[in-house]
Structures are given as structure tokens and as C-alpha cells.
C-alpha atoms as a PDB file:
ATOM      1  CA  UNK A   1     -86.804   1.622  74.722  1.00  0.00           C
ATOM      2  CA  UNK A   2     -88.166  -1.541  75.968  1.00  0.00           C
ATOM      3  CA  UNK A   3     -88.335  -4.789  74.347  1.00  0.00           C
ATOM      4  CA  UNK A   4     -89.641  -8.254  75.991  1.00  0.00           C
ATOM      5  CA  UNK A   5     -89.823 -11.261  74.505  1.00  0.00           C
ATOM      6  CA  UNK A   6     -91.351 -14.503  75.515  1.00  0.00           C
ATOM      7  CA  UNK A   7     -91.039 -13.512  79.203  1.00  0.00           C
ATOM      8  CA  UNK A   8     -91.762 -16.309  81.813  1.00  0.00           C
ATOM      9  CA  UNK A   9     -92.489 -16.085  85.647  1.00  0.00           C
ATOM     10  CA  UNK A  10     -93.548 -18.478  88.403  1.00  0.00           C
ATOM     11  CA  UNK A  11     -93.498 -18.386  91.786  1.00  0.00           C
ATOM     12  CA  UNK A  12     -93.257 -22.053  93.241  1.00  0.00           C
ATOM     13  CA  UNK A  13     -96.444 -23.898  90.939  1.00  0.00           C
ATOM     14  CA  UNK A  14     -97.919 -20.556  90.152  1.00  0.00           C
ATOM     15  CA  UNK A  15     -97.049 -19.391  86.647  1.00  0.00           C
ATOM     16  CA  UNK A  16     -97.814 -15.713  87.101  1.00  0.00           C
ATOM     17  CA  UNK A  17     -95.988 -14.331  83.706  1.00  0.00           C
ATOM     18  CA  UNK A  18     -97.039 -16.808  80.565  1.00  0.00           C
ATOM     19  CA  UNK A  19     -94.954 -15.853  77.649  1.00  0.00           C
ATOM     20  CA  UNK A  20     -94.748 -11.922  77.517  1.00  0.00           C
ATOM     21  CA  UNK A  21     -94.598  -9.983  74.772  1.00  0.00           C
ATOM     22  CA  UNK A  22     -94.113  -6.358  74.448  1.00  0.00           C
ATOM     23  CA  UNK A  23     -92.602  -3.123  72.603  1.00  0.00           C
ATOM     24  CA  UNK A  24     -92.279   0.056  74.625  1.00  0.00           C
ATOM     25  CA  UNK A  25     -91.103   3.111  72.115  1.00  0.00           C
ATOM     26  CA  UNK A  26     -88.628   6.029  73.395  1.00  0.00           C
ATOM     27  CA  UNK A  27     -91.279   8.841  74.374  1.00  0.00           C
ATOM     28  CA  UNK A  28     -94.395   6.389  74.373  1.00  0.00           C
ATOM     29  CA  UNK A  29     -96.504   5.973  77.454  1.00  0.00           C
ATOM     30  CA  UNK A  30     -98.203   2.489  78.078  1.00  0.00           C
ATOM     31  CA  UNK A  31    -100.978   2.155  81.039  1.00  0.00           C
ATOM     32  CA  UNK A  32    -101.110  -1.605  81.532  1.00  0.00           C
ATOM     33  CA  UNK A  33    -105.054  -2.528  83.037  1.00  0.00           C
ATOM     34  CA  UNK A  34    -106.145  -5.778  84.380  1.00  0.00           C
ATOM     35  CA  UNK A  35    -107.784  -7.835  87.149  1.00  0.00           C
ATOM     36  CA  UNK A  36    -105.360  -8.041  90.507  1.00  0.00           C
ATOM     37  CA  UNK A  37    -103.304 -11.110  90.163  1.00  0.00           C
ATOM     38  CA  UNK A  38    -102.647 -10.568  86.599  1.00  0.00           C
ATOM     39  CA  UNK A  39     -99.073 -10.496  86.244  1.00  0.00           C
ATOM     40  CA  UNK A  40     -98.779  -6.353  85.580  1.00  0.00           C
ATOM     41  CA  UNK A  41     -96.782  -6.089  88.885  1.00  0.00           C
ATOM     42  CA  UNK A  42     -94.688  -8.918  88.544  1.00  0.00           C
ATOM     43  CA  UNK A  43     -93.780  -7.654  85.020  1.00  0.00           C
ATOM     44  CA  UNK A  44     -92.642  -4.177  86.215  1.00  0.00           C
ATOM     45  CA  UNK A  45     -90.456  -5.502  88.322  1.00  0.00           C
ATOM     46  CA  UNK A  46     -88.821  -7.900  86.428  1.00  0.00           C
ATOM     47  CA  UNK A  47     -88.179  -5.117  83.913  1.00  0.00           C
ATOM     48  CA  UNK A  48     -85.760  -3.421  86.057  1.00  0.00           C
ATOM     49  CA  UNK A  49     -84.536  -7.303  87.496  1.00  0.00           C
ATOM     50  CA  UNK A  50     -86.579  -6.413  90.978  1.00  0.00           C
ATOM     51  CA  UNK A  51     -87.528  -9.980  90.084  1.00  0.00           C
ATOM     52  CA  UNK A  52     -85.523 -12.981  87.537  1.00  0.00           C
ATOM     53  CA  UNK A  53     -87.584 -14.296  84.943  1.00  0.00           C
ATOM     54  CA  UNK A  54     -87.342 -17.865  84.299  1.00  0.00           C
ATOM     55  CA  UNK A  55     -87.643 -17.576  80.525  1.00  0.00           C
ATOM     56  CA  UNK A  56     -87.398 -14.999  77.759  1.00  0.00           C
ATOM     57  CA  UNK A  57     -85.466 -12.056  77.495  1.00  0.00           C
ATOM     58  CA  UNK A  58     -86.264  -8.149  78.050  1.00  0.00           C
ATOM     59  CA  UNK A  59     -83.802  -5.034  76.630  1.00  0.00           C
ATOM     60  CA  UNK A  60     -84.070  -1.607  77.786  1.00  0.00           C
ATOM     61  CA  UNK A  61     -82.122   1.086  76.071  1.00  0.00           C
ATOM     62  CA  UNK A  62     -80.755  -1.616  73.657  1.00  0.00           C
ATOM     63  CA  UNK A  63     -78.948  -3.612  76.924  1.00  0.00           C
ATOM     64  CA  UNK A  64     -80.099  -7.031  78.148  1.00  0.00           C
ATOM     65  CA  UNK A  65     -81.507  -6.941  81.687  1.00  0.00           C
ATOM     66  CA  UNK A  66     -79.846  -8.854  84.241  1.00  0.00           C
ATOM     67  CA  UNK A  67     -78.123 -11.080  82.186  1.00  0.00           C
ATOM     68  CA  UNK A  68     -75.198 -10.678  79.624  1.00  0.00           C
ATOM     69  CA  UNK A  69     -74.307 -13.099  76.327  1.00  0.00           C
ATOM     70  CA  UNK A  70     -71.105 -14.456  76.210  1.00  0.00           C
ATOM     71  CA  UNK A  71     -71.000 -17.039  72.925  1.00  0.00           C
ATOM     72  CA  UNK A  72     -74.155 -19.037  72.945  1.00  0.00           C
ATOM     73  CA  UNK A  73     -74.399 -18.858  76.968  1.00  0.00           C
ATOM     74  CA  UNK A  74     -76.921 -16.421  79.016  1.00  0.00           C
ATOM     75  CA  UNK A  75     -74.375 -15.915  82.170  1.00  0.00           C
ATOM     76  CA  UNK A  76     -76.322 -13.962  85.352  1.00  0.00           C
ATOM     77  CA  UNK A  77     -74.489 -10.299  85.998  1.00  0.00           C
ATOM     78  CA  UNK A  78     -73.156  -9.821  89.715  1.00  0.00           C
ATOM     79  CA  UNK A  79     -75.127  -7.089  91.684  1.00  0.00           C
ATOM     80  CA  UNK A  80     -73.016  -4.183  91.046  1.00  0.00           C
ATOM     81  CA  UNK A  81     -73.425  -4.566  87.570  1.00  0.00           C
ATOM     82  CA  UNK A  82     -77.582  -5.191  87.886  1.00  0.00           C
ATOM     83  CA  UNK A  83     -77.689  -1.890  90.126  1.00  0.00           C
ATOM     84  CA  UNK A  84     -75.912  -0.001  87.032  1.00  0.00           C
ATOM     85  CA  UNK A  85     -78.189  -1.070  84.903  1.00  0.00           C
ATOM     86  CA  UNK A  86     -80.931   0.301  87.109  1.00  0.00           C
ATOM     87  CA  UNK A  87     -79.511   3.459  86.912  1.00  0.00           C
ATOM     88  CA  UNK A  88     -81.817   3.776  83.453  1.00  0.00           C
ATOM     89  CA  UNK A  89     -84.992   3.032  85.114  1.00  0.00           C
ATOM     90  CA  UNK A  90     -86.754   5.025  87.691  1.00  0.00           C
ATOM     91  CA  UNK A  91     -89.804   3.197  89.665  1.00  0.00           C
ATOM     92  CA  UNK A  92     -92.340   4.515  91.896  1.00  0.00           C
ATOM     93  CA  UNK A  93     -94.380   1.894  94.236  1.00  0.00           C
ATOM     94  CA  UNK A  94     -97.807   1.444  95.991  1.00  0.00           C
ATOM     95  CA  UNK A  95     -96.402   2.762  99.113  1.00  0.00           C
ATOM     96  CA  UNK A  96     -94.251   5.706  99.018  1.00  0.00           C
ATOM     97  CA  UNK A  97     -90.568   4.183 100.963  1.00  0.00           C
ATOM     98  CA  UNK A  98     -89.095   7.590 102.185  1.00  0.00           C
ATOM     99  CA  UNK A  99     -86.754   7.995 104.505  1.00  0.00           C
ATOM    100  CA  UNK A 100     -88.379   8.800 107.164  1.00  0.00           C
ATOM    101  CA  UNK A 101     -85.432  10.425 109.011  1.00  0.00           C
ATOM    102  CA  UNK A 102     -83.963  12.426 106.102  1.00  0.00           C
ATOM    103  CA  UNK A 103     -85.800  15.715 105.201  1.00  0.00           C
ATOM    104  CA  UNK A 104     -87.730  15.751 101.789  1.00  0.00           C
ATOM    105  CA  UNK A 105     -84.800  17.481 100.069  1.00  0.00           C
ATOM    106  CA  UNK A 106     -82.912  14.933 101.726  1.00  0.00           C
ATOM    107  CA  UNK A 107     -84.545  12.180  99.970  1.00  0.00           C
ATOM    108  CA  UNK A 108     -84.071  13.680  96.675  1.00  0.00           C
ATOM    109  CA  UNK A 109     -81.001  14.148  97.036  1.00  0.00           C
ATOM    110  CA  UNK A 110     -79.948  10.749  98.427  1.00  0.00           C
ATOM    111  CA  UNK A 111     -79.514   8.850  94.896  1.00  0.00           C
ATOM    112  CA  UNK A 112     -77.472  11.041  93.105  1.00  0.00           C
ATOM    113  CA  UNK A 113     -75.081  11.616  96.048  1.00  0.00           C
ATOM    114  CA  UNK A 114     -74.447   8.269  97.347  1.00  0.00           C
ATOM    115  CA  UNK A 115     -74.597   6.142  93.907  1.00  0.00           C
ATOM    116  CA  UNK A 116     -73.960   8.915  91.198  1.00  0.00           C
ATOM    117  CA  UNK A 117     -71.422  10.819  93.089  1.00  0.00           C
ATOM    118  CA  UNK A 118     -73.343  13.610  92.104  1.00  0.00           C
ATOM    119  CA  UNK A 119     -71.588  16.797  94.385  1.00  0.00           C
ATOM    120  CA  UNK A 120     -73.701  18.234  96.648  1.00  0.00           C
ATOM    121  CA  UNK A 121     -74.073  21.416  95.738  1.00  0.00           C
ATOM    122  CA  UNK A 122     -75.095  20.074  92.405  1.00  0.00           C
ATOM    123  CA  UNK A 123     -77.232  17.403  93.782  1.00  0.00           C
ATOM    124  CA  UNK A 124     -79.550  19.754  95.636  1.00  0.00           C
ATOM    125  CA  UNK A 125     -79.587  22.557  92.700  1.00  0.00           C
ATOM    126  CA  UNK A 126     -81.618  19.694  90.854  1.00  0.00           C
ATOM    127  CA  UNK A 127     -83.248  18.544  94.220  1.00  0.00           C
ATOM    128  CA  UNK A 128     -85.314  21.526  94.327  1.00  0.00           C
ATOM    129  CA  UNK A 129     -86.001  21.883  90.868  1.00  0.00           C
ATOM    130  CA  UNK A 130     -87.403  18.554  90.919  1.00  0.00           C
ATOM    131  CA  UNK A 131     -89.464  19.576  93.772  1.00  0.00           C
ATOM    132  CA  UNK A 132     -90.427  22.734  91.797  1.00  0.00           C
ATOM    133  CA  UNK A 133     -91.402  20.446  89.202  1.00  0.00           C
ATOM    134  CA  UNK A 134     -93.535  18.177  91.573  1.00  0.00           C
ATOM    135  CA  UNK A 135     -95.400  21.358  93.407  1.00  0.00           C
ATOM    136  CA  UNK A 136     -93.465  20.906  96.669  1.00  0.00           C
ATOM    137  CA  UNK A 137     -90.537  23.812  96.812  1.00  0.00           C
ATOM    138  CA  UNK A 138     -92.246  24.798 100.094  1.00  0.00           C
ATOM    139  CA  UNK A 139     -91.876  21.567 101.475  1.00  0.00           C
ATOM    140  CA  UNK A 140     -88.275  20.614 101.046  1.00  0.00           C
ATOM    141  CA  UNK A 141     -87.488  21.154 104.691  1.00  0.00           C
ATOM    142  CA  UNK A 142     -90.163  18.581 105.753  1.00  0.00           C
ATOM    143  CA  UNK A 143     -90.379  15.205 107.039  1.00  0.00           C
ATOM    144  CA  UNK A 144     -92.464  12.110 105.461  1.00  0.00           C
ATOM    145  CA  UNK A 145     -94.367  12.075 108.140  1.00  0.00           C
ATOM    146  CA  UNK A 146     -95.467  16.094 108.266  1.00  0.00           C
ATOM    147  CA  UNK A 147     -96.985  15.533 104.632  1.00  0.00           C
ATOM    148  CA  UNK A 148     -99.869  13.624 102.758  1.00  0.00           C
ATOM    149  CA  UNK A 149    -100.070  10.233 101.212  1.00  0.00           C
ATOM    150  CA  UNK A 150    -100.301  12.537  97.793  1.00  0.00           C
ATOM    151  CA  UNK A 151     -97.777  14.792  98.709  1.00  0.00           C
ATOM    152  CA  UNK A 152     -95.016  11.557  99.770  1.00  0.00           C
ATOM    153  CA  UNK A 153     -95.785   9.910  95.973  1.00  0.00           C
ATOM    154  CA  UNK A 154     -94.496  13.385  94.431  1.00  0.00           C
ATOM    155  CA  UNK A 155     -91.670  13.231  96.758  1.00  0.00           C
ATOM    156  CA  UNK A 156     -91.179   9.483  95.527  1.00  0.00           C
ATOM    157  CA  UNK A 157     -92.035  10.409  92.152  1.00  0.00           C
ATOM    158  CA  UNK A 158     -89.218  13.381  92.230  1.00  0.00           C
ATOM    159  CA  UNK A 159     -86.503  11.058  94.159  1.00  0.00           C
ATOM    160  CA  UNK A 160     -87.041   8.657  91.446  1.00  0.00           C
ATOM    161  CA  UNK A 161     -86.478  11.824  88.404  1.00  0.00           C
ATOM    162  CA  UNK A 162     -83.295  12.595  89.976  1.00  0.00           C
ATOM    163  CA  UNK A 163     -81.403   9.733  88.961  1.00  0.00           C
ATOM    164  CA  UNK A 164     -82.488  11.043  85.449  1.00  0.00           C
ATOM    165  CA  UNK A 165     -83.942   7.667  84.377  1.00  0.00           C
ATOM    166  CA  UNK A 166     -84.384   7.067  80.576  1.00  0.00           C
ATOM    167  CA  UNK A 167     -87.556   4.859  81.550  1.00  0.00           C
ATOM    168  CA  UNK A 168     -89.873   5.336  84.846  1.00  0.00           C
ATOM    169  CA  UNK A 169     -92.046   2.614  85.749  1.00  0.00           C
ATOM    170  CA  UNK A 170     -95.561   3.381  87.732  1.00  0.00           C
ATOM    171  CA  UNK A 171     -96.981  -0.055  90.070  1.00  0.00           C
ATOM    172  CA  UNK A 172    -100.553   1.790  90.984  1.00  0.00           C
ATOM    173  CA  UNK A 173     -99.387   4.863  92.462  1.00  0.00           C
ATOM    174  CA  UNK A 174    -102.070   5.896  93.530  1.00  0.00           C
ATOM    175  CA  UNK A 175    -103.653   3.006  94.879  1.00  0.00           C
ATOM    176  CA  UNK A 176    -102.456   3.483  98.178  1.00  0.00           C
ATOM    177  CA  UNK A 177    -103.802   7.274  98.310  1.00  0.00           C
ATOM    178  CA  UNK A 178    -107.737   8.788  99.605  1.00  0.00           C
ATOM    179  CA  UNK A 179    -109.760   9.174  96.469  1.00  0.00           C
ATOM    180  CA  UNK A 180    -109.074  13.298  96.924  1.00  0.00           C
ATOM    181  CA  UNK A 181    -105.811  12.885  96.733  1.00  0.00           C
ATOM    182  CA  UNK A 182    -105.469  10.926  93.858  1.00  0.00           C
ATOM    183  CA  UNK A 183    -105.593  14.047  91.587  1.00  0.00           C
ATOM    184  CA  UNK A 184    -102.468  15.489  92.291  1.00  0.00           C
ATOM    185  CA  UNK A 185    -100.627  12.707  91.714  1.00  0.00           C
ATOM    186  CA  UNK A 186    -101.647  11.918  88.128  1.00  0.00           C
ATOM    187  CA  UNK A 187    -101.546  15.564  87.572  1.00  0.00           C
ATOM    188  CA  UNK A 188     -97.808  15.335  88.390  1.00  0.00           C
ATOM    189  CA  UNK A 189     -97.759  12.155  86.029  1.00  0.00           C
ATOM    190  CA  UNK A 190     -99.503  14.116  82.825  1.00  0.00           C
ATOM    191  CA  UNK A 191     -96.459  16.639  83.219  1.00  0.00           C
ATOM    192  CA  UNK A 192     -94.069  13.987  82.903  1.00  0.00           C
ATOM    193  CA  UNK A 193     -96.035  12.132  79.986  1.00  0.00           C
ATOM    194  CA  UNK A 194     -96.680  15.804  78.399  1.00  0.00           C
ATOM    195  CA  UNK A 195     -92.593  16.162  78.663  1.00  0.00           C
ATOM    196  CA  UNK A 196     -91.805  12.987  76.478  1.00  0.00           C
ATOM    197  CA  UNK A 197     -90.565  11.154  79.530  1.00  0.00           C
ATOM    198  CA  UNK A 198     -90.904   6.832  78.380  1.00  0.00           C
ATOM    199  CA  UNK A 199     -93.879   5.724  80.827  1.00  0.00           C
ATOM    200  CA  UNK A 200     -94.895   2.256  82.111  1.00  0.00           C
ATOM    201  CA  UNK A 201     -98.394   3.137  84.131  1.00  0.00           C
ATOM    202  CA  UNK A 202     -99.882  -0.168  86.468  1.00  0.00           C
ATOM    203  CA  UNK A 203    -103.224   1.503  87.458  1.00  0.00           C
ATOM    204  CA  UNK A 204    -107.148   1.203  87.932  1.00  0.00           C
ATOM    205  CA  UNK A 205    -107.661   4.717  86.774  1.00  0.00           C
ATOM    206  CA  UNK A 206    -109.039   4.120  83.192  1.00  0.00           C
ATOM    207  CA  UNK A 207    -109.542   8.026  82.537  1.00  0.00           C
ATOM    208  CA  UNK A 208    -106.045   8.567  83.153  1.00  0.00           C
ATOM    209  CA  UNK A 209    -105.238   5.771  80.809  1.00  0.00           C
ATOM    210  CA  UNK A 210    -107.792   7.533  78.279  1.00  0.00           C
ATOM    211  CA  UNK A 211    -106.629  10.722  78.545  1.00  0.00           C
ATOM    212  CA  UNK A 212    -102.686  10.266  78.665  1.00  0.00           C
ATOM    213  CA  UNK A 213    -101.525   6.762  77.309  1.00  0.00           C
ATOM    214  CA  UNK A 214    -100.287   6.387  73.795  1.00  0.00           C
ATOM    215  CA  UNK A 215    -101.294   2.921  74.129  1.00  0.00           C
ATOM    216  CA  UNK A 216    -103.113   0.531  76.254  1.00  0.00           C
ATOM    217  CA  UNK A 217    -102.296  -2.852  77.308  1.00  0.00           C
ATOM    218  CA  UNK A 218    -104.949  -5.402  79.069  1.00  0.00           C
ATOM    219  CA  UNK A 219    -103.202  -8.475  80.844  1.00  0.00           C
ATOM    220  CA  UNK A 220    -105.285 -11.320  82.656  1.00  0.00           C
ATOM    221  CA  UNK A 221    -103.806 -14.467  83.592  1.00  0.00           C
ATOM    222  CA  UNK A 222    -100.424 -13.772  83.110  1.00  0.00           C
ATOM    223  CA  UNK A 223    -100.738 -13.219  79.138  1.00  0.00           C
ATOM    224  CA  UNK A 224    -101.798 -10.162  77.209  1.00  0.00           C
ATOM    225  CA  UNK A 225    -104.751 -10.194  75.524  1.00  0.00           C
ATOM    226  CA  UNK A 226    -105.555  -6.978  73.895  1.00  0.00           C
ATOM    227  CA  UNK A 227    -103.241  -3.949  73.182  1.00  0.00           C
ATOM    228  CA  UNK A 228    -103.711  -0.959  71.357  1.00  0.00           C
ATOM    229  CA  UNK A 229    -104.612   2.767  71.420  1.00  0.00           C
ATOM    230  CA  UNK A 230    -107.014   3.924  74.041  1.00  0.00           C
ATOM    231  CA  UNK A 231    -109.762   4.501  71.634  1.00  0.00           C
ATOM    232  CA  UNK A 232    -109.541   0.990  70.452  1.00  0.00           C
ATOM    233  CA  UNK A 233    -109.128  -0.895  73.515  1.00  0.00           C
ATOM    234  CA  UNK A 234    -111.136   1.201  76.171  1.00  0.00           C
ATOM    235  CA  UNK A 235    -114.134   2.360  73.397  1.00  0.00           C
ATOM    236  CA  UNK A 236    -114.089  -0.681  71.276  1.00  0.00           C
ATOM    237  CA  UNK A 237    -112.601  -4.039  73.023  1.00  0.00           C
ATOM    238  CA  UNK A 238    -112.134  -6.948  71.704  1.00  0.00           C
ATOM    239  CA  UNK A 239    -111.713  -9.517  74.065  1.00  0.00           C
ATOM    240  CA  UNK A 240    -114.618 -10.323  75.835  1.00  0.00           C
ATOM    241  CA  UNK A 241    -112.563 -10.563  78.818  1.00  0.00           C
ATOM    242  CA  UNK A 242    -111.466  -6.973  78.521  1.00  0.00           C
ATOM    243  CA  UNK A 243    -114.949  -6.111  78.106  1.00  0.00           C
ATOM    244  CA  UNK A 244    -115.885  -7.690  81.068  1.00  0.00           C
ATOM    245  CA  UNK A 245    -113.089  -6.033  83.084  1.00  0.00           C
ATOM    246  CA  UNK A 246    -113.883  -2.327  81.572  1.00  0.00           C
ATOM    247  CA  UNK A 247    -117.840  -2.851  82.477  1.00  0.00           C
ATOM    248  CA  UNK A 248    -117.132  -2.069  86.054  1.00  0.00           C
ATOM    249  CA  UNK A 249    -115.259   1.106  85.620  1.00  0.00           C
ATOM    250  CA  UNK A 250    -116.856   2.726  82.198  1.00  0.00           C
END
């Protein structure tokens, strides 16, 4: 499903993404762990061209992202054609971006109407079954503001399922929640993971990453040093560096 290669970022003198390597499989979910600062937000977004690397290449779904090869030249696609491509890939942030002055339903429905031309009627059948899905049919007549920070990242996590993405990409989604709320949120992610849905997980919560992820990737410095299953890289690290990191949360 996803495949990067070499993949460079930098940000003025700041070299944030180092060479980037890294196979996603259809149906596989990856938690990427690390320090803050260590590239795993930059490289979420540049897999769905939020950001343009400066080197390297990355394919989802077989299709080159944000770029297109014509001969032996890399030519830059126009915005319409970058937005079509993000079609595929559903992402959820830190901080939830509702609409605050459309209803809940309203914000599920939003994508599918106005980019999909998705017919209403249509649109809000799979509205509420999304919010069904997500534990919030009772609160598709509400506004952002009438619910909780857990309840909002269902309602972003639902908005995003309705463009029926072939990937969804997770930057700490619950970092922005109360610790009691956290729950509900990564309950709503093991029904997506249990599902077969392709995952991409930025997060702090190692027992999440234990109990759901297929695999386990640990970035620092804008490299990644150690990948593999949860077992191996959570019970038995390699890299002193990851065992450094997984001291303070184990």
C-alpha cells in the first residue's frame, strides 16, 4: 500500500527527514514511536503531499505522490490532481478541525458531497452509519462545541472514513485529549485495525502499539532505527536508543 524510498526533508538548515525508508502492506497497521522532533509528523504528512519532500520518492496504492514521470523527468502535479490523489488517504490530526458551524452529521457529510459528488441522500445514509460505527448516532444533531475532546476525534475519525480512504493516517490522536478520554478513542481505532483498514499510528501510547500494531517502527533524528513486530521492538530492542526511549513508558 505504501512504499517510500530514500525520502528527504528539511526545513530551511534543519534536515528533519534523513533518507526514509519504509513498506506499509494492504491490511497492515504500523504505530511509528519516537522522541518529539523526530521526523514521524513530518513523514505523515508528506505521505499524503501535506508537505514536498526534497528527495526520494513515496507510492501509495501503486501511484507516485505528488509527482508524475514523464521520460526520465519527475514533473510536480497541479493541485487538482494532488487533491485526487488524496482522495486514497484519510488523516486524522492532534486537534480535531470541525466545522464548528455545521452539525456533526454535517461534518460527515461535507467530503463526500462537495468533492465526491456523493448525493445527499446517499451521503448521509453512510453519515450515520459511520457515526454508528464511531458510538455517536445520538449525537449527529450536535455541534463541536456541545461534545468532548474524545467525542470530536470520533467525529474527525468518521469524517475522515467517509471519503472511504484505502489508507488512514493517525498524527497522535490522542495527544490533544484528558488522559480519561483517551480510551474511547483508541477503542474506536482497534475497530478499524480489527476491520483490516491499512493504518499509519503517530502516538505515545506504547500499549496500544503492543496490543494492535502488526509492526512497530522507532524513528529518532529523522532516520529509522529499529522496526519490527511489537514483541521484538517493544520486549526486546535493539538500539540502545530505542531502549532508552521505551524506559520511560515500560
Amino acid at each position: 500500500m505504501v512504499v517510500a524510498r530514500g525520502v528527504h526533508k528539511r526545513f530551511g538548515q534543519l534536515e528533519v527527514l534523513r533518507g526514509i525508508d519504509l513498506d506499509v502492506r494492504a491490511g497492515e497497521v504500523v504505530v511509528m514511536l519516537g522522541p518529539s522532533g523526530s521526523g514521524k509528523s513530518t513523514f505523515l504528512r508528506c505521505i499524503n503531499h501535506l508537505e514536498q519532500i526534497d528527495a526520494g520518492s513515496i507510492h501509495v496504492g501503486g501511484r507516485l505522490i505528488g509527482h508524475r514521470v514523464s521520460g526520465s523527468r519527475v514533473h510536480h502535479l497541479r493541485p487538482r490532481e494532488v487533491t485526487r490523489q488524496r482522495r486514497d488517504i484519510g488523516m486524522v490530526f492532534q486537534h480535531f478541525n470541525l466545522f464548528p458551524h455545521q452539525t456533526v452529521l454535517g461534518n460527515v457529510m461535507e467530503a463526500p458531497v462537495g468533492v465526491l459528488r456523493v448525493p445527499k441522500a446517499e451521503a448521509k445514509k453512510t453519515a450515520l452509519a459511520l457515526l454508528e460505527r464511531v458510538g455517536l448516532s445520538d449525537k449527529a444533531g450536535a455541534y463541536p462545541r456541545q461534545l468532548s475532546g474524545g467525542q470530536q476525534q470520533r467525529v474527525a475519525i468518521a469524517r475522515a472514513l467517509a471519503m472511504r480512504p484505502k489508507l488512514m493516517l493517525f498524527d497522535e490522536p490522542t495527544s490533544a485529549l484528558d488522559p480519561e478520554l483517551v480510551g474511547e478513542v483508541l477503542g474506536t481505532m482497534r475497530d478499524l485495525a480489527r476491520d483490516g483498514l491499512t493504518m499509519i499510528v503517530v502516538t505515545h501510547e506504547v500499549g496500544f502499539a503492543k496490543e494492535v500494531a502488526d509492526r512497530v517502527v522507532f524513528m529518532d533524528g529523522g532516520r529509522v532505527l529499529e522496526s519490527g513486530s511489537p514483541q521484538d521492538v517493544l520486549d526486546r530492542p535493539s538500539n540502545p536508543r530505542t531502549r532508552a526511549f521505551l524506559s520511560r513508558f515500560l
